[in-house]
C-alpha atoms as a PDB file:
ATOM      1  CA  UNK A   1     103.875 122.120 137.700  1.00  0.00           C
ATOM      2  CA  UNK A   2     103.268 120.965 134.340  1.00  0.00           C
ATOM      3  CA  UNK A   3      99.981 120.503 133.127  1.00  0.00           C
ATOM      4  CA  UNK A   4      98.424 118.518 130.163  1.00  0.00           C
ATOM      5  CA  UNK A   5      98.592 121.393 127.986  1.00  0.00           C
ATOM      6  CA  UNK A   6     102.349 122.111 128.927  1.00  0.00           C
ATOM      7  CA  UNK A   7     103.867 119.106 129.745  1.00  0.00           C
ATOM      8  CA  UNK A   8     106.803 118.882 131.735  1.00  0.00           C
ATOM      9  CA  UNK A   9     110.595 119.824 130.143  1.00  0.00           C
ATOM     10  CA  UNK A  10     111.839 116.543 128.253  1.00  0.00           C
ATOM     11  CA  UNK A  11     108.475 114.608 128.524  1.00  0.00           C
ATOM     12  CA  UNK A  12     107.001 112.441 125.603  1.00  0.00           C
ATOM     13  CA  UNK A  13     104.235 114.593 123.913  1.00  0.00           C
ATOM     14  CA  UNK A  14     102.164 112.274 122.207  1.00  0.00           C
ATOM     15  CA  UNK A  15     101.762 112.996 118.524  1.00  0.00           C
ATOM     16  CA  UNK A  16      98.311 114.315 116.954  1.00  0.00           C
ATOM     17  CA  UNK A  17      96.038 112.421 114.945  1.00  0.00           C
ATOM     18  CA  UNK A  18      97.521 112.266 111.490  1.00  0.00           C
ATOM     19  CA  UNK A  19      95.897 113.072 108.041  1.00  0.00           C
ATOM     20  CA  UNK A  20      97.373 112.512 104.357  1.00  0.00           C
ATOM     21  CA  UNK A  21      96.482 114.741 101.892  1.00  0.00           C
ATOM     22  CA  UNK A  22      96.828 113.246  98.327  1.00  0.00           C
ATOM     23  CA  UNK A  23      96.324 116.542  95.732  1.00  0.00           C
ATOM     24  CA  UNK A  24      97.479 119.167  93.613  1.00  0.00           C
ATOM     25  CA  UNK A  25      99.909 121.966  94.648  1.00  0.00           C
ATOM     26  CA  UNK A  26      98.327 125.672  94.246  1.00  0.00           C
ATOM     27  CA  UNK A  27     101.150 127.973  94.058  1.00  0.00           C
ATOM     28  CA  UNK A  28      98.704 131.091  94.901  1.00  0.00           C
ATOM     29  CA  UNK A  29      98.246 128.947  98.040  1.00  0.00           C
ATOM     30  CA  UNK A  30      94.430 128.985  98.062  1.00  0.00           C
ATOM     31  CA  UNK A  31      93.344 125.475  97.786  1.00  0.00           C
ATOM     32  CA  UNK A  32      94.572 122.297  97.320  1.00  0.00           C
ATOM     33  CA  UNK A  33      97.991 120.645  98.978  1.00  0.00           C
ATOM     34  CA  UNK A  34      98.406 124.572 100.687  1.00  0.00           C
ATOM     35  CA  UNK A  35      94.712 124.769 102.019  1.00  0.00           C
ATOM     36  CA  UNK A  36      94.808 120.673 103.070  1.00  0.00           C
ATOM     37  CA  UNK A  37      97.312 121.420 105.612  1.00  0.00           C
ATOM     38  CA  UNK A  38      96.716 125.181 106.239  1.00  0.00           C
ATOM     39  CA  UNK A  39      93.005 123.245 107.485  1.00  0.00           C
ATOM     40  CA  UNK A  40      94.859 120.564 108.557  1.00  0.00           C
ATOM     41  CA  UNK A  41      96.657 123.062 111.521  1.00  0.00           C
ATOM     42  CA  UNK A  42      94.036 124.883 112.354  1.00  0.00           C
ATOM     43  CA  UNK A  43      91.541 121.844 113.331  1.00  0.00           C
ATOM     44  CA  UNK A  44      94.770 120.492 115.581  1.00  0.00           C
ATOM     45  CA  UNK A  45      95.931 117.414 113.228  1.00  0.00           C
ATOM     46  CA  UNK A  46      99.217 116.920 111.936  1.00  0.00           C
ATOM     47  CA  UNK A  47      98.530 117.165 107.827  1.00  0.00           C
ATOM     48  CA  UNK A  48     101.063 115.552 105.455  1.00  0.00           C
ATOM     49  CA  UNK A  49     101.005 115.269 101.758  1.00  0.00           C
ATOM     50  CA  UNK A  50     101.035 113.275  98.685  1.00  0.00           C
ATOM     51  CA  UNK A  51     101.830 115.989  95.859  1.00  0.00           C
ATOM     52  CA  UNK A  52      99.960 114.619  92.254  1.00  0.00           C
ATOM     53  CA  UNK A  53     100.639 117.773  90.363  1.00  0.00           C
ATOM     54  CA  UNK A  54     101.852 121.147  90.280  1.00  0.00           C
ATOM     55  CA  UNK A  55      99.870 124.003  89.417  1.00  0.00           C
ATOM     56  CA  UNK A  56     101.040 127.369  87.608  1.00  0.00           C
ATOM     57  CA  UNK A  57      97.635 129.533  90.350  1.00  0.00           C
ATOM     58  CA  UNK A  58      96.360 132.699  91.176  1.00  0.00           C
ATOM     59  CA  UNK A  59      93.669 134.748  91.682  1.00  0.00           C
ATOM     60  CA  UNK A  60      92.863 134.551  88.028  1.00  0.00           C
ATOM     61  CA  UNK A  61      92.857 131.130  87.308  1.00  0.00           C
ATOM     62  CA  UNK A  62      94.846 128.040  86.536  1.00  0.00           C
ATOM     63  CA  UNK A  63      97.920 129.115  83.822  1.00  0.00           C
ATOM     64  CA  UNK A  64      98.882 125.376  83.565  1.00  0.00           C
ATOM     65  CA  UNK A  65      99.206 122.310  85.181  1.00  0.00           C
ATOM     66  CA  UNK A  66     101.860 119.306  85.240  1.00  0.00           C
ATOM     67  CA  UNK A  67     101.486 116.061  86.894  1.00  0.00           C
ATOM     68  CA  UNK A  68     104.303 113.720  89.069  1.00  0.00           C
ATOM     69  CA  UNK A  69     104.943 110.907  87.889  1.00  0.00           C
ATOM     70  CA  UNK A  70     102.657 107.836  89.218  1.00  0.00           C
ATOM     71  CA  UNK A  71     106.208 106.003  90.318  1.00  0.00           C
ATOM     72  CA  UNK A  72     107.393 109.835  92.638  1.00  0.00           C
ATOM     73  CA  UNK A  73     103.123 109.474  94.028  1.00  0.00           C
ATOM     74  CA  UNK A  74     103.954 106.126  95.126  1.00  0.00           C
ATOM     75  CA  UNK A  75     106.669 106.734  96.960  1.00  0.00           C
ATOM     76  CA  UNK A  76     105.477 110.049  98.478  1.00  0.00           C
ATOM     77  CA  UNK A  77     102.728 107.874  99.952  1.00  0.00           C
ATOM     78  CA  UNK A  78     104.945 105.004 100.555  1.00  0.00           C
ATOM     79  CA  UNK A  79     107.328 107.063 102.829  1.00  0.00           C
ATOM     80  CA  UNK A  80     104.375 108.446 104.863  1.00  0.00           C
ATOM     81  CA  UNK A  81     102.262 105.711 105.584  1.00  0.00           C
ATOM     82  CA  UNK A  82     104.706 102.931 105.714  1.00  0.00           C
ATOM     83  CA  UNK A  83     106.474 105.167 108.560  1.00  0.00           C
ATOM     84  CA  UNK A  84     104.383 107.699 109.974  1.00  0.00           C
ATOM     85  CA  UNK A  85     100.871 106.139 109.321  1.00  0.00           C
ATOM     86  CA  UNK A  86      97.447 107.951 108.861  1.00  0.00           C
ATOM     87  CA  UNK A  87      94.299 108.331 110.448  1.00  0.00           C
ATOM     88  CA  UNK A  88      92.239 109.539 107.358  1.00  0.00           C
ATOM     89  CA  UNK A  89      93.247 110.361 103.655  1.00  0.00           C
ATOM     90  CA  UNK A  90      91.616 113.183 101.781  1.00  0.00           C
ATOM     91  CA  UNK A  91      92.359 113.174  98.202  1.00  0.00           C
ATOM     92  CA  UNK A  92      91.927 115.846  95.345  1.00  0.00           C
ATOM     93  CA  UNK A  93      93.343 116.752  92.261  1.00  0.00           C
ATOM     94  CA  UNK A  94      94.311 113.442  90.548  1.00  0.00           C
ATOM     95  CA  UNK A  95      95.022 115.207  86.798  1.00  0.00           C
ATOM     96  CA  UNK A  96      95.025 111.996  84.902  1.00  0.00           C
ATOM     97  CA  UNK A  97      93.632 108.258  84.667  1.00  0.00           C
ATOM     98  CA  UNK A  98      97.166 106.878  85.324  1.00  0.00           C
ATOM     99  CA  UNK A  99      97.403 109.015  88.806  1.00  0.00           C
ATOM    100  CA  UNK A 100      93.514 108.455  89.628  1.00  0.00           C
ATOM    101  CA  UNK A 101      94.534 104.364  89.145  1.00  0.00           C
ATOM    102  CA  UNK A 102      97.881 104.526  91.040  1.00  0.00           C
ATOM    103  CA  UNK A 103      96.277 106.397  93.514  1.00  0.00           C
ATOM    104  CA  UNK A 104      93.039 104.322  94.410  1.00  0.00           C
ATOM    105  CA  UNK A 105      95.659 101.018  94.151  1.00  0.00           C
ATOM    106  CA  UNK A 106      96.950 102.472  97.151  1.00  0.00           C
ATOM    107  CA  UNK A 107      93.921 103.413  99.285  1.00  0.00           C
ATOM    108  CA  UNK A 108      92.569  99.837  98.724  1.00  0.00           C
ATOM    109  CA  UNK A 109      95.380  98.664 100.741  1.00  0.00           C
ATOM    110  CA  UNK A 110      94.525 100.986 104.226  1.00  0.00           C
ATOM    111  CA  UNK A 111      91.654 100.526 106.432  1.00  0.00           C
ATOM    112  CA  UNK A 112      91.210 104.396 107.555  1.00  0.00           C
ATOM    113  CA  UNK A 113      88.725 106.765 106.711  1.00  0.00           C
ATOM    114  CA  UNK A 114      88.910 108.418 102.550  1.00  0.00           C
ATOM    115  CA  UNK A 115      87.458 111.644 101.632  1.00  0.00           C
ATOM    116  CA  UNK A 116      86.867 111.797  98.105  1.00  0.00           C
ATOM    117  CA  UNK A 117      86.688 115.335  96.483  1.00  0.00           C
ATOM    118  CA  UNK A 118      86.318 114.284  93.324  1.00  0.00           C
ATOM    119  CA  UNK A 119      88.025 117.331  91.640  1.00  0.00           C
ATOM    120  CA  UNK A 120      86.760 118.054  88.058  1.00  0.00           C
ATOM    121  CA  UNK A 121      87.166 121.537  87.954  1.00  0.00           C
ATOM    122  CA  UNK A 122      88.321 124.690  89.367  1.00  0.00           C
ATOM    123  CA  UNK A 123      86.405 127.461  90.162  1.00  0.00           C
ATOM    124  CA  UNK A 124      87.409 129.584  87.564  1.00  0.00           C
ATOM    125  CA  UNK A 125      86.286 126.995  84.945  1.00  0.00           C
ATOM    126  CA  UNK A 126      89.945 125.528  84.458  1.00  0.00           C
ATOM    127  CA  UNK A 127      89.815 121.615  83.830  1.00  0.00           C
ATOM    128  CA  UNK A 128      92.451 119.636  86.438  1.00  0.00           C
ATOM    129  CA  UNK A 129      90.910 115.846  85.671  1.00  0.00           C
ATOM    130  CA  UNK A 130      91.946 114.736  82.232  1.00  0.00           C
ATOM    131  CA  UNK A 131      88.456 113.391  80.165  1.00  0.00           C
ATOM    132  CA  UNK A 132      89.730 109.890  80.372  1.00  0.00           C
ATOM    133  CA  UNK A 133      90.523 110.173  84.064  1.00  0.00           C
ATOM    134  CA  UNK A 134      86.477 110.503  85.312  1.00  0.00           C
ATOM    135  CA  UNK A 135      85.856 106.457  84.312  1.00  0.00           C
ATOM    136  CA  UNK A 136      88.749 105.834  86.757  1.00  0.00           C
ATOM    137  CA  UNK A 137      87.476 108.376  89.215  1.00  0.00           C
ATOM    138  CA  UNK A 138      83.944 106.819  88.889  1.00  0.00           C
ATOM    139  CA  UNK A 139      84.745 102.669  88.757  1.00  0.00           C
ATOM    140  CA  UNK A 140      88.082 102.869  91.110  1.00  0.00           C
ATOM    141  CA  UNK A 141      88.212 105.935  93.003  1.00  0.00           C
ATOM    142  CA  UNK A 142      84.878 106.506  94.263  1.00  0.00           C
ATOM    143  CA  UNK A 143      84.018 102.831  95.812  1.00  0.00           C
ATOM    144  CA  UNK A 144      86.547 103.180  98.311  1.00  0.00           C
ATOM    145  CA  UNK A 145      85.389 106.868 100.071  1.00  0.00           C
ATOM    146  CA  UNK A 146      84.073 106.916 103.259  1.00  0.00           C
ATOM    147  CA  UNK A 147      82.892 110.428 102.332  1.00  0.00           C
ATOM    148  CA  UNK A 148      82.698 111.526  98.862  1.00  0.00           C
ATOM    149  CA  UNK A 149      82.236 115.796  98.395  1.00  0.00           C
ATOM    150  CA  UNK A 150      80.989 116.401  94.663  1.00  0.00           C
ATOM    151  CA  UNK A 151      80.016 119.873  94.319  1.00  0.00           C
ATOM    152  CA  UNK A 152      77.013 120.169  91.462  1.00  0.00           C
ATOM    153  CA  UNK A 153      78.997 120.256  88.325  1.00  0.00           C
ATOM    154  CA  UNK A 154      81.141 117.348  89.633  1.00  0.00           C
ATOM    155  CA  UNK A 155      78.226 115.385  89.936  1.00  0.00           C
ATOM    156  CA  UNK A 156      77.038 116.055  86.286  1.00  0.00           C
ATOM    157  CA  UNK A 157      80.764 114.986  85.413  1.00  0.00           C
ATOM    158  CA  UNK A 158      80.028 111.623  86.895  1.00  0.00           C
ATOM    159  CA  UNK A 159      76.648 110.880  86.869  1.00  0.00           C
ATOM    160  CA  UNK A 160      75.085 112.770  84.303  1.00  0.00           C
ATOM    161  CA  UNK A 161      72.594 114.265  86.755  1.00  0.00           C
ATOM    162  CA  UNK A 162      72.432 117.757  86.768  1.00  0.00           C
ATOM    163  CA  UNK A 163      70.486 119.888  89.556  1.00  0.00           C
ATOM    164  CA  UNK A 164      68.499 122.685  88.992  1.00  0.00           C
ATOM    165  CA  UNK A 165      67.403 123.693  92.816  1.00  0.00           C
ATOM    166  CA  UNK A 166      67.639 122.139  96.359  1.00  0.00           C
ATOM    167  CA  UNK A 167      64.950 119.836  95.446  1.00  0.00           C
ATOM    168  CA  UNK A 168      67.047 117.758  93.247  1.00  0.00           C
ATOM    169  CA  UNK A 169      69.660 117.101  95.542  1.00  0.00           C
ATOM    170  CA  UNK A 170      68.544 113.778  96.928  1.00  0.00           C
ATOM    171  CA  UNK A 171      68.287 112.395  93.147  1.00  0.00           C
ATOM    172  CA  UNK A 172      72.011 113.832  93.088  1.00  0.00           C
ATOM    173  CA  UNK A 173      73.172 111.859  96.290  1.00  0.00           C
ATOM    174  CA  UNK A 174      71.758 108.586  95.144  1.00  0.00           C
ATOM    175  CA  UNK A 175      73.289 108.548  91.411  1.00  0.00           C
ATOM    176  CA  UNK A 176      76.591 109.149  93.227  1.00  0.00           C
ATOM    177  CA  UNK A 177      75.851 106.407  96.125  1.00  0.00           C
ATOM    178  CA  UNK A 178      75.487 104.128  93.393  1.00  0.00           C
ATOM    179  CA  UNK A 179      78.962 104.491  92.472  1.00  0.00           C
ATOM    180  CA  UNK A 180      80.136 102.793  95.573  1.00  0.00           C
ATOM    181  CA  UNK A 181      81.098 105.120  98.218  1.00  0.00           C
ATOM    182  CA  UNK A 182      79.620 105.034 101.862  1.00  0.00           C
ATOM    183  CA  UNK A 183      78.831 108.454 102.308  1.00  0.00           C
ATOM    184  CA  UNK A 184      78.087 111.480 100.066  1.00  0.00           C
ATOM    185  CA  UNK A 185      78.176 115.203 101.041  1.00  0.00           C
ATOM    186  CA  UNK A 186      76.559 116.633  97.933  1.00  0.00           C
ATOM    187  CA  UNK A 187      77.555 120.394  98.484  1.00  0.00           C
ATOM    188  CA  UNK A 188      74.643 123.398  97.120  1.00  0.00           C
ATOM    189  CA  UNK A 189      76.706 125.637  97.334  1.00  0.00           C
ATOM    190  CA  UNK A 190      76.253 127.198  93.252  1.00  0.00           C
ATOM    191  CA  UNK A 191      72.301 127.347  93.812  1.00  0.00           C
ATOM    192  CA  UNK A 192      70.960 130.412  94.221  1.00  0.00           C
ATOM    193  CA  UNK A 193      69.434 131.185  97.779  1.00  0.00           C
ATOM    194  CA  UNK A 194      71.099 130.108 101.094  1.00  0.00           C
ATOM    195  CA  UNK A 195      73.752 127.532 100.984  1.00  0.00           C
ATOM    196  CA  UNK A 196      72.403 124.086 101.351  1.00  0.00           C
ATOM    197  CA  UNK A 197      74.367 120.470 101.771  1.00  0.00           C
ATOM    198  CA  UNK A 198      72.944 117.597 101.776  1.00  0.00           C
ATOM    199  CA  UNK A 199      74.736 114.331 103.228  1.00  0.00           C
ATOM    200  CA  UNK A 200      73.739 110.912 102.719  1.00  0.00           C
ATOM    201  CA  UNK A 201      74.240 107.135 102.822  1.00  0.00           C
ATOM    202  CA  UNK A 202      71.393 106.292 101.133  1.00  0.00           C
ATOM    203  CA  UNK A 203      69.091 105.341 104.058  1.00  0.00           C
ATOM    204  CA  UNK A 204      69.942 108.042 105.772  1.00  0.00           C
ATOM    205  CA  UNK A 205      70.013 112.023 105.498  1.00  0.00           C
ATOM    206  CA  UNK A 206      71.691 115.090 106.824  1.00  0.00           C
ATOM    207  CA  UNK A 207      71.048 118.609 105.375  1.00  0.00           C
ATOM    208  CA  UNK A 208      73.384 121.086 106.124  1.00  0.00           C
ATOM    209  CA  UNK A 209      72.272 125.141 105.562  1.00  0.00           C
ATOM    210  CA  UNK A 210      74.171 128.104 106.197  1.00  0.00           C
ATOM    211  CA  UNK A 211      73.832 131.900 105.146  1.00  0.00           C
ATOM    212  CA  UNK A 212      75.362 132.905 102.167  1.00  0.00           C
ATOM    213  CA  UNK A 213      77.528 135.870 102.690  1.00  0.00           C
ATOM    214  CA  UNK A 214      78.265 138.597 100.170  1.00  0.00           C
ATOM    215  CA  UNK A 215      82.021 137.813  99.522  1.00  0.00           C
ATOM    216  CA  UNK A 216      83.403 136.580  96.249  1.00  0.00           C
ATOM    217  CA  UNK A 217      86.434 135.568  98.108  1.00  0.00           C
ATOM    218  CA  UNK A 218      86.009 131.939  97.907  1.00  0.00           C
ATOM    219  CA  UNK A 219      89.048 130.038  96.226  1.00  0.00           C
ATOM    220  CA  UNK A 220      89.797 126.709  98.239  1.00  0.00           C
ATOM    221  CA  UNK A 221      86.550 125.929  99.657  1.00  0.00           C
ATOM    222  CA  UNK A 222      85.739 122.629  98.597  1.00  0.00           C
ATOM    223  CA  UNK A 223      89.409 121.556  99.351  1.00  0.00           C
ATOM    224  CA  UNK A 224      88.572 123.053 102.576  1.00  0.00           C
ATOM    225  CA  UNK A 225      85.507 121.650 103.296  1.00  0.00           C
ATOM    226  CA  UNK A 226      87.024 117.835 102.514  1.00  0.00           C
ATOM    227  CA  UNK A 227      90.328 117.956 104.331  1.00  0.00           C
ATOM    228  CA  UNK A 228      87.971 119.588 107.744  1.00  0.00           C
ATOM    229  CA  UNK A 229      85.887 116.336 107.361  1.00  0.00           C
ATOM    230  CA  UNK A 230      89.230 114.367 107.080  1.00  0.00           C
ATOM    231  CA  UNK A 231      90.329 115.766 109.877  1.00  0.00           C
ATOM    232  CA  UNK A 232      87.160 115.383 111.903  1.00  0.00           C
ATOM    233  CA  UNK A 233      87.313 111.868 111.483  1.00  0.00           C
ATOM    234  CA  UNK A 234      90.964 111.436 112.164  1.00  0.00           C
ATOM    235  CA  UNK A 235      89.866 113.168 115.919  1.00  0.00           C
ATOM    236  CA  UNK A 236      87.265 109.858 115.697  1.00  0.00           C
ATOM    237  CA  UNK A 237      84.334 111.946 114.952  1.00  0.00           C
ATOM    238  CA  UNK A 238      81.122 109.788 113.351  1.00  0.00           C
ATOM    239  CA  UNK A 239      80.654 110.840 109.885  1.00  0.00           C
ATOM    240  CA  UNK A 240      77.655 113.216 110.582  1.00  0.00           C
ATOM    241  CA  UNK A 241      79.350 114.971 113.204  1.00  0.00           C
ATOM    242  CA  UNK A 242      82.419 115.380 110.797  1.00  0.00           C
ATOM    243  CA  UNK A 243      80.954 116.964 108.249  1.00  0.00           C
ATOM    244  CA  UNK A 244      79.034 119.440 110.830  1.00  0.00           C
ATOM    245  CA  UNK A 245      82.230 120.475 112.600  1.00  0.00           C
ATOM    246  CA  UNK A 246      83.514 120.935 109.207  1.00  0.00           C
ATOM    247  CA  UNK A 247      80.760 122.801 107.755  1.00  0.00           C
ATOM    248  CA  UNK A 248      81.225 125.443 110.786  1.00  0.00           C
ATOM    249  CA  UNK A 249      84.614 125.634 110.253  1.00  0.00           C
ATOM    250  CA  UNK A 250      84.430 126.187 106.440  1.00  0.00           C
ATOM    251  CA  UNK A 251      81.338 129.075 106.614  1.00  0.00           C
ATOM    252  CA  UNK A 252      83.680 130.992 109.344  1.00  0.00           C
ATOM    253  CA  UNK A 253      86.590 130.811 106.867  1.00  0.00           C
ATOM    254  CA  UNK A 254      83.976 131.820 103.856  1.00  0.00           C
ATOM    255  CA  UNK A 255      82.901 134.553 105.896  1.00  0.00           C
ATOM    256  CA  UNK A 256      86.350 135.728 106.440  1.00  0.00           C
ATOM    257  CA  UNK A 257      87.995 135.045 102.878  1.00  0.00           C
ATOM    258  CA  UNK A 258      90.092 138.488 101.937  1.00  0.00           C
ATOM    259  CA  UNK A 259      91.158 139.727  98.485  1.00  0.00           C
ATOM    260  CA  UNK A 260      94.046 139.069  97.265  1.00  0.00           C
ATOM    261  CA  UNK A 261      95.178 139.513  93.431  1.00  0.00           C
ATOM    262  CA  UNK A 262      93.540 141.177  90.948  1.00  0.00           C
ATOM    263  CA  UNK A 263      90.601 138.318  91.010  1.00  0.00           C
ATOM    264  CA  UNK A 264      88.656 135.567  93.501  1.00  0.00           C
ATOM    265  CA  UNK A 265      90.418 135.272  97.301  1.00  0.00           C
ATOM    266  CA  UNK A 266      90.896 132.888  99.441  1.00  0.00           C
ATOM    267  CA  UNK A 267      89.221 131.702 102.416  1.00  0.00           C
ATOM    268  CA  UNK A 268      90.509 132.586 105.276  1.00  0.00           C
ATOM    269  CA  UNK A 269      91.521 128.775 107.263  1.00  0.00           C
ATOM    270  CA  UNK A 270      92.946 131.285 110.404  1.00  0.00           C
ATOM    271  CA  UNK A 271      89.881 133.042 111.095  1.00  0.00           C
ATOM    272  CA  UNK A 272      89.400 131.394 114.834  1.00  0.00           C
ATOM    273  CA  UNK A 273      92.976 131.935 115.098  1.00  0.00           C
ATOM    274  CA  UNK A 274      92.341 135.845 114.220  1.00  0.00           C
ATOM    275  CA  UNK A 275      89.210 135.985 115.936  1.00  0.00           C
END
């Protein structure tokens, strides 16, 4: 007898929830498009992708990066979502002002949940958002996230406010509110001490804290952390309760991030799988 979990030979199964990730490809397949969908699977939604750029990675660093052209973007996300559709959109690595333009002219056109991780940097220092491009992120980008996931130096990059401890956080959250978008998770994580979020819509507040383990093995999380929260919402999860369930998931795949290379690791996205 066939069950919900193993339906019956030649019945319908009904599809999962559906996410589009619109990002950079990582050939070392630690973060962006590769840890979107690796994320994607593991929190039981079907992840498809928008590719922006490709990206000589590894352990070391970023060798080099070229983008797509804004016409092969357009049609990547043309082809999904005039087809398939979406339940949320997580973007990423945008690489230039023409992409970050071409990009937001096509979120203003859905009505589904955006995650904004406004890439700036990688964590090895590398620069993957042309200088020209963070007006576009700021002005176009930005007022159309549901959830937007600066770390601390991408805040800086767009608001000029830079934080020194935890206590400057909520200064952080509301120069980035003012840029439009309806949430903001501003992530702690390169403060010293434990690991502290903070999430906020500007009349409310959610602060997230978690231990800080000793592993340098780290590469991917903030791509991590904003396709979980993607995919959180996709399941119809409020926006608070997304961004817990993805804050567990992300510290569990911090904890279990391996070597790999001759420099930083990844997080691990199959540690409940391996667990």
């Amino acid at each position: 007898m066939a069950d919900s979990a193993h339906p019956a030979p030649g019945a319908a199964v009904p599809a999962p929830p559906r996410v589009l990730t619109v990002a950079g490809s990582d050939s070392g397949g630690g973060a962006g498009i590769q840890a979107d969908l690796k994320t994607m699977l593991a929190l039981g939604v079907h992840g498809m992708s928008v590719v922006t750029a490709v990206t000589a990675q590894n352990s070391l660093g970023v060798q080099g990066y070229w983008e797509l052209p804004a016409e092969a973007v357009r049609a990547q996300f043309r082809s999904v979502v005039d087809d398939i559709g979406v339940q949320a959109v997580k973007t990423g690595m945008l690489a230039s002002a023409v992409l970050a333009g071409t990009v937001s002219d096509l979120l203003a056109g859905l009505d589904v949940p955006v995650v904004v991780d406004p890439v700036g940097v990688s964590k090895h220092g590398d620069a993957l958002l042309a200088a020209d491009a963070v007006a576009t992120v700021r002005e176009r980008l930005l007022p159309l996230a549901t959830v937007a996931t600066p770390n601390l130096h991408e805040v800086a990059q767009l608001t000029g406010v830079r934080v020194e401890d935890e206590s400057g956080m909520r200064k952080a959250a509301e120069a980035v509110l003012a840029l439009g978008p309806r949430w903001v998770l501003v992530k702690g994580g390169h403060l010293p001490g434990r690991a502290s979020d903070l999430l906020s819509d500007g009349s409310q507040e959610h602060w997230f804290h978690a231990e800080r383990y000793d592993n340098r093995h780290t590469h991917g999380t903030g791509c991590t952390l904003a396709s979980a929260v993607a995919a959180e919402l996709a399941k119809g999860q409020d926006v608070p309760g997304a961004v817990a369930a993805a804050k567990e998931y992300v510290t569990g795949a911090i904890r279990a991030g391996f070597p790999l290379g001759s420099g930083i690791g990844p997080v691990d996205h199959a540690w409940r799988q391996r667990r």
